[in-house]
PDB file of N, CA and C in Angstrom:
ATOM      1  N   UNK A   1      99.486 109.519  84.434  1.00  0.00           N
ATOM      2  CA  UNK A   1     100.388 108.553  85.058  1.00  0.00           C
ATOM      3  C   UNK A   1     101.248 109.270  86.091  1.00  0.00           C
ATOM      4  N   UNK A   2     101.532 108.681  87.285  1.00  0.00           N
ATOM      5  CA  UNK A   2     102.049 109.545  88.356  1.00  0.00           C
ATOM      6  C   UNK A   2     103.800 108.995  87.606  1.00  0.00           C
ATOM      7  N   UNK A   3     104.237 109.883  87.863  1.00  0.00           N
ATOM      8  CA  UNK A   3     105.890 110.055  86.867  1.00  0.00           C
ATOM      9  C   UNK A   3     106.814 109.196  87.948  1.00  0.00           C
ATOM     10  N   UNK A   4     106.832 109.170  89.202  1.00  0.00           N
ATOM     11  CA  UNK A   4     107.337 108.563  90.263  1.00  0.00           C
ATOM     12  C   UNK A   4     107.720 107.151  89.587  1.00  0.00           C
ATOM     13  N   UNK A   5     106.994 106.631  89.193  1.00  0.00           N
ATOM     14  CA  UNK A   5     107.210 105.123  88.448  1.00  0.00           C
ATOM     15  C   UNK A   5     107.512 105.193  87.031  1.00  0.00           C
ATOM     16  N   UNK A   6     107.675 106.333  86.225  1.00  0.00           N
ATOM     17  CA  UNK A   6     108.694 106.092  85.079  1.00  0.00           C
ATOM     18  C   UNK A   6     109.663 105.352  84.988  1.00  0.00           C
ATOM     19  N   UNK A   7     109.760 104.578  83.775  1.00  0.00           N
ATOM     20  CA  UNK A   7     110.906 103.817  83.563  1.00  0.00           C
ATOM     21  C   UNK A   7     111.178 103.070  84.281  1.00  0.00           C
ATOM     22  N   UNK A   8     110.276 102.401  85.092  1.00  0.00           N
ATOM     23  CA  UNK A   8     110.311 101.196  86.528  1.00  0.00           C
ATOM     24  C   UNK A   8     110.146 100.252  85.595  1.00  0.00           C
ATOM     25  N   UNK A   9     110.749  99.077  85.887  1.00  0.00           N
ATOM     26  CA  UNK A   9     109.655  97.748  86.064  1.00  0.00           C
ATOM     27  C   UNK A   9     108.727  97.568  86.633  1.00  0.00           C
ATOM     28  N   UNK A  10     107.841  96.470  86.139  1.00  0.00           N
ATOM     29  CA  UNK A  10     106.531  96.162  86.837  1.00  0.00           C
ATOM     30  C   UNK A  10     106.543  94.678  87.438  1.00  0.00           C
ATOM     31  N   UNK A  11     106.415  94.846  88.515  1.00  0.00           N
ATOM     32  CA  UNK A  11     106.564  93.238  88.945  1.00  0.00           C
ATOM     33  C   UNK A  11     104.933  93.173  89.661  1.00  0.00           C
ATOM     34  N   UNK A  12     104.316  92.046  89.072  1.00  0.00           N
ATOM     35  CA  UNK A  12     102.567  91.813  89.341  1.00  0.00           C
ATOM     36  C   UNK A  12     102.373  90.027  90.028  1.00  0.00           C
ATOM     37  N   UNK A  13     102.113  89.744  91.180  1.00  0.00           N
ATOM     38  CA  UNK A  13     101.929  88.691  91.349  1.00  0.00           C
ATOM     39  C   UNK A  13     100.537  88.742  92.194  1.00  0.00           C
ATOM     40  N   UNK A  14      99.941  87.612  91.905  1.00  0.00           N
ATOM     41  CA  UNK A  14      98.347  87.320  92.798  1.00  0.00           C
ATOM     42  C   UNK A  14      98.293  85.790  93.522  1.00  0.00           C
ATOM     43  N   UNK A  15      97.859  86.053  94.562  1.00  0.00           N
ATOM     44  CA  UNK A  15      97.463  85.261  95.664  1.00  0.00           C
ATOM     45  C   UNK A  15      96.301  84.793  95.484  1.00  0.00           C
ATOM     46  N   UNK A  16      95.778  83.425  96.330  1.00  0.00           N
ATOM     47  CA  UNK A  16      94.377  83.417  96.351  1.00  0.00           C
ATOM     48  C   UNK A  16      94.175  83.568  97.970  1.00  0.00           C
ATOM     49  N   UNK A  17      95.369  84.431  98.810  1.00  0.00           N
ATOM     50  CA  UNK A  17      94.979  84.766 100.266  1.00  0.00           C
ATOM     51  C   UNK A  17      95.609  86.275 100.396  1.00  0.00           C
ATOM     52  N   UNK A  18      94.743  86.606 100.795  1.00  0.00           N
ATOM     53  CA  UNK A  18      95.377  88.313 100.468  1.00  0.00           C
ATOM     54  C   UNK A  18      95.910  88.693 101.886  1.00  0.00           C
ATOM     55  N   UNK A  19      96.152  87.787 103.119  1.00  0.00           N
ATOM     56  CA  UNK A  19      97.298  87.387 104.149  1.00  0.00           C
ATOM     57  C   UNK A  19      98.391  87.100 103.548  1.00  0.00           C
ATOM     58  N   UNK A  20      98.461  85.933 102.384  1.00  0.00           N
ATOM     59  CA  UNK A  20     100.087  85.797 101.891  1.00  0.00           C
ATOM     60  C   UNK A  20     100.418  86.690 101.421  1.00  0.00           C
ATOM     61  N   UNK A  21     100.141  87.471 100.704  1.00  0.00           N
ATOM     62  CA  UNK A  21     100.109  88.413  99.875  1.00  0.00           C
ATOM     63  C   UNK A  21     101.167  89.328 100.854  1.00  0.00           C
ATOM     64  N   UNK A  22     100.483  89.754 101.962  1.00  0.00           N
ATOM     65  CA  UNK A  22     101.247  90.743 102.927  1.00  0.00           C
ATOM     66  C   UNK A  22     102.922  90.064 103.179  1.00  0.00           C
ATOM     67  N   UNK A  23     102.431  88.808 103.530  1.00  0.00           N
ATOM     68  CA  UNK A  23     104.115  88.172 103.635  1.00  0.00           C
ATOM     69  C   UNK A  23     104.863  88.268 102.660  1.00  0.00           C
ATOM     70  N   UNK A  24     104.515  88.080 101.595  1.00  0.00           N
ATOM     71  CA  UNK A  24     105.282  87.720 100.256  1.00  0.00           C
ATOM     72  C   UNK A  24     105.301  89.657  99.785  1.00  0.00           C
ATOM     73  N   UNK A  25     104.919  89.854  99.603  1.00  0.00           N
ATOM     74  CA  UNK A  25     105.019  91.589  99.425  1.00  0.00           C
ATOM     75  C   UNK A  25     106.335  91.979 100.714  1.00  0.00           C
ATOM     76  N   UNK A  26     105.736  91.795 102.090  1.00  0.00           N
ATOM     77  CA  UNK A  26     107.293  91.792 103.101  1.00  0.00           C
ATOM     78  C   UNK A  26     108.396  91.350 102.336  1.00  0.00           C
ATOM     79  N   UNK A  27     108.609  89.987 102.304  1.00  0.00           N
ATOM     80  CA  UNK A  27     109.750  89.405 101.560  1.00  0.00           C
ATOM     81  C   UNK A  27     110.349  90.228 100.548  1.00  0.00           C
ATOM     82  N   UNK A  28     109.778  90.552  99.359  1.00  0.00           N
ATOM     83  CA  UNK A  28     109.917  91.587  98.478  1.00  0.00           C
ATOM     84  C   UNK A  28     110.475  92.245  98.828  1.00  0.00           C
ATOM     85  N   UNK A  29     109.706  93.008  99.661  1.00  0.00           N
ATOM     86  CA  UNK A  29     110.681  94.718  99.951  1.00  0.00           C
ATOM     87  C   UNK A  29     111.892  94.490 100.561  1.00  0.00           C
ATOM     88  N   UNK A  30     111.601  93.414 101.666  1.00  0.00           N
ATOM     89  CA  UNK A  30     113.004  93.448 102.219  1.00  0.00           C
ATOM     90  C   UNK A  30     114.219  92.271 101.574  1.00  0.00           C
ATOM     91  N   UNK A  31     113.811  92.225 100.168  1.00  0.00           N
ATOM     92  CA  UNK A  31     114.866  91.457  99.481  1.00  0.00           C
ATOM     93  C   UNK A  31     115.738  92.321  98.421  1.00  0.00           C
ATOM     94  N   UNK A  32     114.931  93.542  98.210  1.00  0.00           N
ATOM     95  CA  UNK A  32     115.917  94.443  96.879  1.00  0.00           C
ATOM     96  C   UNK A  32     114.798  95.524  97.316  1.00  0.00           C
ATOM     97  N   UNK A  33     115.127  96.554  95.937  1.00  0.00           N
ATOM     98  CA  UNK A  33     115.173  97.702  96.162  1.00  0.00           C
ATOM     99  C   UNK A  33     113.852  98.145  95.425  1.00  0.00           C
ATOM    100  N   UNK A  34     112.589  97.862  96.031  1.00  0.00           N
ATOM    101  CA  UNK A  34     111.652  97.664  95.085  1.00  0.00           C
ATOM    102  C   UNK A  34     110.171  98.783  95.686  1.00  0.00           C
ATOM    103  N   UNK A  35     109.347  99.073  95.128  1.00  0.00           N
ATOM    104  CA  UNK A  35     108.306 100.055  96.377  1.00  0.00           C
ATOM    105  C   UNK A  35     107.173  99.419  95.407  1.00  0.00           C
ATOM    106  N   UNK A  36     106.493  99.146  96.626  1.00  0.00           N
ATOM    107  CA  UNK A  36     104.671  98.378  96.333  1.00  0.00           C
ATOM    108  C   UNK A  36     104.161  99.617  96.098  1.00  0.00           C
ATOM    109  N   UNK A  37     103.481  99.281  94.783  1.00  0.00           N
ATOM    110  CA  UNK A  37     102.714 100.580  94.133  1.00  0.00           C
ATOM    111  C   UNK A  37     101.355 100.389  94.802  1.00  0.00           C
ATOM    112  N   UNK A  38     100.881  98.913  94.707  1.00  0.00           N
ATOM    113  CA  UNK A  38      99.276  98.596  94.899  1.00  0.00           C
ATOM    114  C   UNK A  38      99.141  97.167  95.560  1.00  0.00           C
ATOM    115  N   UNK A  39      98.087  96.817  96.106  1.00  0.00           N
ATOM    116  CA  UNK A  39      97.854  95.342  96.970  1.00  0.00           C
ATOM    117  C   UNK A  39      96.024  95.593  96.700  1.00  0.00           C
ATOM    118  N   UNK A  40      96.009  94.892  95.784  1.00  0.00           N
ATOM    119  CA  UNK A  40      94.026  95.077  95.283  1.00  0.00           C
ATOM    120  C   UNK A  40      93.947  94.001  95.835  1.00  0.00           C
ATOM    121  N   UNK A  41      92.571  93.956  96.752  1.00  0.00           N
ATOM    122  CA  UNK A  41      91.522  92.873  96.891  1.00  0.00           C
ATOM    123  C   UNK A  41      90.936  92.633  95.687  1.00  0.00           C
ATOM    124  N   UNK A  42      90.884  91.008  95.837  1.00  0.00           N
ATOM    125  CA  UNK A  42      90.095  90.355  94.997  1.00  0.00           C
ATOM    126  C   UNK A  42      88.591  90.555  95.157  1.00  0.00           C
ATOM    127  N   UNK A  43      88.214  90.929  94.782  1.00  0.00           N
ATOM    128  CA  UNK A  43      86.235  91.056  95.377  1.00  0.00           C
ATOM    129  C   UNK A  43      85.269  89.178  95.120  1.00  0.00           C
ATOM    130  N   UNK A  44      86.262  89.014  94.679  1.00  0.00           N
ATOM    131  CA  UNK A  44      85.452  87.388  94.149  1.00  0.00           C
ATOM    132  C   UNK A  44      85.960  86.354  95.140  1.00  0.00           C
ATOM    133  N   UNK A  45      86.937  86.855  95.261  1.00  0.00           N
ATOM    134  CA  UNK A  45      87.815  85.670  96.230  1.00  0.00           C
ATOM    135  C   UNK A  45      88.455  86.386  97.319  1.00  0.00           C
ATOM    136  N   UNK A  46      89.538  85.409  97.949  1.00  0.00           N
ATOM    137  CA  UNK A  46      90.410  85.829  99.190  1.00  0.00           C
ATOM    138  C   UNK A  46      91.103  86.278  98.872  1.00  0.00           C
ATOM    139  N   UNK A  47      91.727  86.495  97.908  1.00  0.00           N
ATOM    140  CA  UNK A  47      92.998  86.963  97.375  1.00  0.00           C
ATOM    141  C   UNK A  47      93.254  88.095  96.999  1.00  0.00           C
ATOM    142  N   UNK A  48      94.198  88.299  96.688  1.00  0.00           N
ATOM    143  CA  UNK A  48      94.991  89.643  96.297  1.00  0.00           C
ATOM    144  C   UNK A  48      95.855  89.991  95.027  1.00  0.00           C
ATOM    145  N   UNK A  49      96.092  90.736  94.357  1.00  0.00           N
ATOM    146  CA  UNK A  49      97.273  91.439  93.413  1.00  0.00           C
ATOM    147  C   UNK A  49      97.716  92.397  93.910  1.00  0.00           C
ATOM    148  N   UNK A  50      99.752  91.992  94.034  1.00  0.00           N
ATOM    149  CA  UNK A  50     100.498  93.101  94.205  1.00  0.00           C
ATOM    150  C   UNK A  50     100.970  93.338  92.937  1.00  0.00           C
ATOM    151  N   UNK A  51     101.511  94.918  92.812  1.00  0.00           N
ATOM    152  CA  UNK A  51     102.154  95.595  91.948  1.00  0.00           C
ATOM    153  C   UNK A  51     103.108  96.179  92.233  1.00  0.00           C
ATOM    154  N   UNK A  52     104.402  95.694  92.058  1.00  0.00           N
ATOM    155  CA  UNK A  52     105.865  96.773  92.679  1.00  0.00           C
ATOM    156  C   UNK A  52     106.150  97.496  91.429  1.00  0.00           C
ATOM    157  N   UNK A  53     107.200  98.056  92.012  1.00  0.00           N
ATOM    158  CA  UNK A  53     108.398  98.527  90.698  1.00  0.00           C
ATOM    159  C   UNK A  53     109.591  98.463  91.345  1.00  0.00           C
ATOM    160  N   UNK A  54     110.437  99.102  90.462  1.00  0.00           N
ATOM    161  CA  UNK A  54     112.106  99.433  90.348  1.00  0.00           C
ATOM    162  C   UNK A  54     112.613  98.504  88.913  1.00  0.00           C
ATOM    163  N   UNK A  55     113.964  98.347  89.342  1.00  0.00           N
ATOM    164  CA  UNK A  55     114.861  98.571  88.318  1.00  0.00           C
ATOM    165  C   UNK A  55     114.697  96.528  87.841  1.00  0.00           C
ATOM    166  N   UNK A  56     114.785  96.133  86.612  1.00  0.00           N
ATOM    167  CA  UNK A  56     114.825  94.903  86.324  1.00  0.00           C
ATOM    168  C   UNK A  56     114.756  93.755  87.144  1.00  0.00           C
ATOM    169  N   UNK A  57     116.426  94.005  87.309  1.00  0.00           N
ATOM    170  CA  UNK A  57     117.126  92.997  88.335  1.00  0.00           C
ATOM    171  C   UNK A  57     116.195  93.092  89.811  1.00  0.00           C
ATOM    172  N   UNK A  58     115.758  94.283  90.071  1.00  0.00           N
ATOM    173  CA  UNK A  58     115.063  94.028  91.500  1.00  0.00           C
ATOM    174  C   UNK A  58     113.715  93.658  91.715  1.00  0.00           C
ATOM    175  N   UNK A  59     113.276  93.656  90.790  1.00  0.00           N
ATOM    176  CA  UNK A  59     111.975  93.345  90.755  1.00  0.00           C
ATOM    177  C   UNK A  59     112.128  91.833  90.447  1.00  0.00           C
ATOM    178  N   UNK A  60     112.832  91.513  89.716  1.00  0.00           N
ATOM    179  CA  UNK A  60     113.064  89.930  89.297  1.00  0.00           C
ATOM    180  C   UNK A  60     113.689  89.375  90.618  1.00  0.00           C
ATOM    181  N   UNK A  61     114.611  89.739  91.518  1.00  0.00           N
ATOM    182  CA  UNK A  61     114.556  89.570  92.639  1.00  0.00           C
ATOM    183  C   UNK A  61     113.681  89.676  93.978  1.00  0.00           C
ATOM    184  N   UNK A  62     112.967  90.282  93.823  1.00  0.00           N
ATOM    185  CA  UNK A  62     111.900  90.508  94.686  1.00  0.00           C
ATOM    186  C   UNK A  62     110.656  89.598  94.365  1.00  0.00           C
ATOM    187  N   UNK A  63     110.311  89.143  92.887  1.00  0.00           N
ATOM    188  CA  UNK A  63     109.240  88.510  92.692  1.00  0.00           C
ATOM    189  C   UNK A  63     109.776  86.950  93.197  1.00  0.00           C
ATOM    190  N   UNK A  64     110.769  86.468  92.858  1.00  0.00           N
ATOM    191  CA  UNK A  64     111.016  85.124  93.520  1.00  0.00           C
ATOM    192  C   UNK A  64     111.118  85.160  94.945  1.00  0.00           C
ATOM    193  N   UNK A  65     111.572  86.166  95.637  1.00  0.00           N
ATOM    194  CA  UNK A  65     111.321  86.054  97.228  1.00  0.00           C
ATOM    195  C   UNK A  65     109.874  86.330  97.704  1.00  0.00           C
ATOM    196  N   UNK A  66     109.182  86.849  97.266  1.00  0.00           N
ATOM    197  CA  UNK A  66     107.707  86.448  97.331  1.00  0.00           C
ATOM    198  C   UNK A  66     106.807  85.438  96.821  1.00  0.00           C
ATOM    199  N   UNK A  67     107.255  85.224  95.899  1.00  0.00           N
ATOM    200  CA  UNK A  67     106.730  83.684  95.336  1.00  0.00           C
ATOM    201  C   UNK A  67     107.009  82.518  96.372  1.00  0.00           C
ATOM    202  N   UNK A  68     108.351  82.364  96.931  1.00  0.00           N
ATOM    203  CA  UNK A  68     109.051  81.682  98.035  1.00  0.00           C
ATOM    204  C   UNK A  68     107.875  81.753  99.207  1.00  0.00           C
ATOM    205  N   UNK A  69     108.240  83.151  99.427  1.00  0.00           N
ATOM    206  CA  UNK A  69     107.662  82.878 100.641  1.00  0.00           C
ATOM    207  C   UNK A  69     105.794  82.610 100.588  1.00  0.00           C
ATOM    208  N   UNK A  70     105.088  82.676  99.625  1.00  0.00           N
ATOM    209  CA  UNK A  70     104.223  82.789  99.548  1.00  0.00           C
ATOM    210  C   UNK A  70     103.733  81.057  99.292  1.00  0.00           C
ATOM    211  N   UNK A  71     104.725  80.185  98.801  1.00  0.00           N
ATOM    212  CA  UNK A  71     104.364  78.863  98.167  1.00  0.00           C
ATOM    213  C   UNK A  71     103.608  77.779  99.719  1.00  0.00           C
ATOM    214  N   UNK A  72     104.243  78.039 100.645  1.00  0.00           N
ATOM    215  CA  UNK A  72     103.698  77.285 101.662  1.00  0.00           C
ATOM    216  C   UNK A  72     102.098  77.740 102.551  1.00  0.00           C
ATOM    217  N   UNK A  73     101.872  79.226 101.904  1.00  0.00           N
ATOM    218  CA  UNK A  73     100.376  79.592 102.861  1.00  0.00           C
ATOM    219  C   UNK A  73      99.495  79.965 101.642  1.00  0.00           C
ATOM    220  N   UNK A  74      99.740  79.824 100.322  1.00  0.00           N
ATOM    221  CA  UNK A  74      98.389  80.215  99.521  1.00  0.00           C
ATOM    222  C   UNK A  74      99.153  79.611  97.997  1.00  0.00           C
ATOM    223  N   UNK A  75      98.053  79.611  97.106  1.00  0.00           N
ATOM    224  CA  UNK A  75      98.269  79.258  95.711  1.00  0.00           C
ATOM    225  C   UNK A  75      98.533  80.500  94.968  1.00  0.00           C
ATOM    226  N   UNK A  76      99.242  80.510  94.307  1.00  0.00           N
ATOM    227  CA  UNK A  76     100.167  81.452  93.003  1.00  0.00           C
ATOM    228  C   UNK A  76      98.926  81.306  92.489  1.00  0.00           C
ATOM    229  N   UNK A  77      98.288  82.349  91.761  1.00  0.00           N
ATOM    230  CA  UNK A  77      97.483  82.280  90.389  1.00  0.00           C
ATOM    231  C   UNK A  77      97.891  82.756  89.390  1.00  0.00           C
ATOM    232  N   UNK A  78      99.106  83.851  89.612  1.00  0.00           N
ATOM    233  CA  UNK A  78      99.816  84.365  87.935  1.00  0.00           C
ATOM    234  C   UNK A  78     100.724  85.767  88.557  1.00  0.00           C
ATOM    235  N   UNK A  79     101.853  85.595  87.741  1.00  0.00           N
ATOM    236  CA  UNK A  79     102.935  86.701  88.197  1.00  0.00           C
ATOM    237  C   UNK A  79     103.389  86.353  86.855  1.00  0.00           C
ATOM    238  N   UNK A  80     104.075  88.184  87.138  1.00  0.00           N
ATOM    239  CA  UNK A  80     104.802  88.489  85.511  1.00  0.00           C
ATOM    240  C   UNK A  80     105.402  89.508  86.211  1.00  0.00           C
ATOM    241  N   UNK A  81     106.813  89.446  84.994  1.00  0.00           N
ATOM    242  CA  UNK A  81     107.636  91.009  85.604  1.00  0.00           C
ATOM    243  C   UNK A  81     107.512  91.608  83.575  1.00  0.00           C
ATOM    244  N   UNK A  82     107.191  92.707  83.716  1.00  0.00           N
ATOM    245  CA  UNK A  82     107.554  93.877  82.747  1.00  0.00           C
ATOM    246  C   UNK A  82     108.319  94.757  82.615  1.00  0.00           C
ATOM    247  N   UNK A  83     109.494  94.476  82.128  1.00  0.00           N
ATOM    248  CA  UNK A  83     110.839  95.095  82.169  1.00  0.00           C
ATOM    249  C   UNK A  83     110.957  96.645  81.639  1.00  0.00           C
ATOM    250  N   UNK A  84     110.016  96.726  81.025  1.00  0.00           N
ATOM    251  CA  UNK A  84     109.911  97.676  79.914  1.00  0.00           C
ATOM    252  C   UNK A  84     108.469  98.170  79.779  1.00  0.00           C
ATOM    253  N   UNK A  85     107.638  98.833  80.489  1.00  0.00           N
ATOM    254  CA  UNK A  85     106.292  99.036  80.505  1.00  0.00           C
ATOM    255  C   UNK A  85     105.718  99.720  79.062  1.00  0.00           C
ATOM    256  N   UNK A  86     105.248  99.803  78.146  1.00  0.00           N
ATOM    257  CA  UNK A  86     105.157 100.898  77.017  1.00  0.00           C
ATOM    258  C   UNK A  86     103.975 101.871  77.997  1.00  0.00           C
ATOM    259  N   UNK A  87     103.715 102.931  77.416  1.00  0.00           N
ATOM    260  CA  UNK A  87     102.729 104.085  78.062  1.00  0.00           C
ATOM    261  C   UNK A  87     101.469 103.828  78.238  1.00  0.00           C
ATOM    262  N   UNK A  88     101.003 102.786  77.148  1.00  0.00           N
ATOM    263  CA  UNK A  88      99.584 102.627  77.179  1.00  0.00           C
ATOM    264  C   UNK A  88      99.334 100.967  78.206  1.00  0.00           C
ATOM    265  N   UNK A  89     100.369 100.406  78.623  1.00  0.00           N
ATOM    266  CA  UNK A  89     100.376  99.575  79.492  1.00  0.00           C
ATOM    267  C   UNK A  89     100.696 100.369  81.063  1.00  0.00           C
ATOM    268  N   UNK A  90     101.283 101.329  81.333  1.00  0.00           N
ATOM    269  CA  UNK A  90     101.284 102.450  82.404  1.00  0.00           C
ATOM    270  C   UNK A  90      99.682 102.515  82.771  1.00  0.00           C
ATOM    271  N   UNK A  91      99.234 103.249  81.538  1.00  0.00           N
ATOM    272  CA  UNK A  91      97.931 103.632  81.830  1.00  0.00           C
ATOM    273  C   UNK A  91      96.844 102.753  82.262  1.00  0.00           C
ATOM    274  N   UNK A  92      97.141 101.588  81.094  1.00  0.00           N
ATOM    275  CA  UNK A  92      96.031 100.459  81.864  1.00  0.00           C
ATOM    276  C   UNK A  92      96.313 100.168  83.893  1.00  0.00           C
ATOM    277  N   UNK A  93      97.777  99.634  84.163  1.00  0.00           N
ATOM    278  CA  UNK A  93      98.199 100.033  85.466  1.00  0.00           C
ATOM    279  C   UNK A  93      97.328 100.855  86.394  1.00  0.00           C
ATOM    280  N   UNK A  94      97.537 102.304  85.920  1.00  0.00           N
ATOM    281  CA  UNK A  94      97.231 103.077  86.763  1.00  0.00           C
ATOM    282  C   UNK A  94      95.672 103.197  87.124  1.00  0.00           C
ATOM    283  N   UNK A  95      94.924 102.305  85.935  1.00  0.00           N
ATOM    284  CA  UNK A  95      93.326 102.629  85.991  1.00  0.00           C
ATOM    285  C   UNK A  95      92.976 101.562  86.622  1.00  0.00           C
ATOM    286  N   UNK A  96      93.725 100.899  87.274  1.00  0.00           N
ATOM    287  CA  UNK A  96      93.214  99.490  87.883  1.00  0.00           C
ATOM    288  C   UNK A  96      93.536  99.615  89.365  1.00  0.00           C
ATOM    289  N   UNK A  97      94.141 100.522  89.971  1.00  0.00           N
ATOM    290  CA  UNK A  97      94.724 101.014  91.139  1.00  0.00           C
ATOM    291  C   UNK A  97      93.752 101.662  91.511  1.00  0.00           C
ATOM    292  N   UNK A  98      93.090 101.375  92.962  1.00  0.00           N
ATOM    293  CA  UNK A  98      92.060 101.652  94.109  1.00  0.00           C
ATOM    294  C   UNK A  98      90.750 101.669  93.172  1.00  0.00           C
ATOM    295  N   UNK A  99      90.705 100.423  92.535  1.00  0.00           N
ATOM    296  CA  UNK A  99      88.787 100.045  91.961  1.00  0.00           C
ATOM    297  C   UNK A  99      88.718  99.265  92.922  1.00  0.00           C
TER     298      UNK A  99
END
């Protein structure tokens, strides 16, 4: 596990346009204090999954300003924030980053 993201939150939301995705990931960053770990293509579809981190509150702030901005150019398919990652949820994370 790269240590850089210890003790982060995980904030995970997916697009079914991996264009919104870029907007709504913008929004994010420039709403709190948050750093995009990952932006996976969907291989099945148009879409995308981002993965941020930081601290609770910013990630919970950052996922509604991307959700926002994302509601008028593509469909939400599923977002979650993980406040509290345990190690073996890190790891799953990290093994899903650049497949």
């Amino acid at each position: 596990m790269d240590g850089q993201y210890k003790g982060m939150a995980i904030g995970v939301f997916e697009l079914d346009s991996e264009c919104a995705c870029f907007v709504a990931l913008d929004a994010a960053a420039k709403t709190a204090d948050v750093k995009i770990q990952a932006v996976e293509r969907n291989r099945l579809s148009a879409g995308a999954c981002v993965k941020m981190r930081g601290s609770v509150s910013d990630v919970k702030a950052a996922m509604e300003a991307a959700l926002e901005a994302a509601r008028p150019m593509a469909n939400i398919v599923s977002h979650t924030v993980i406040a509290a990652p345990a190690a073996d949820t890190e790891t799953a994370i990290e093994m899903t980053i650049h497949k």
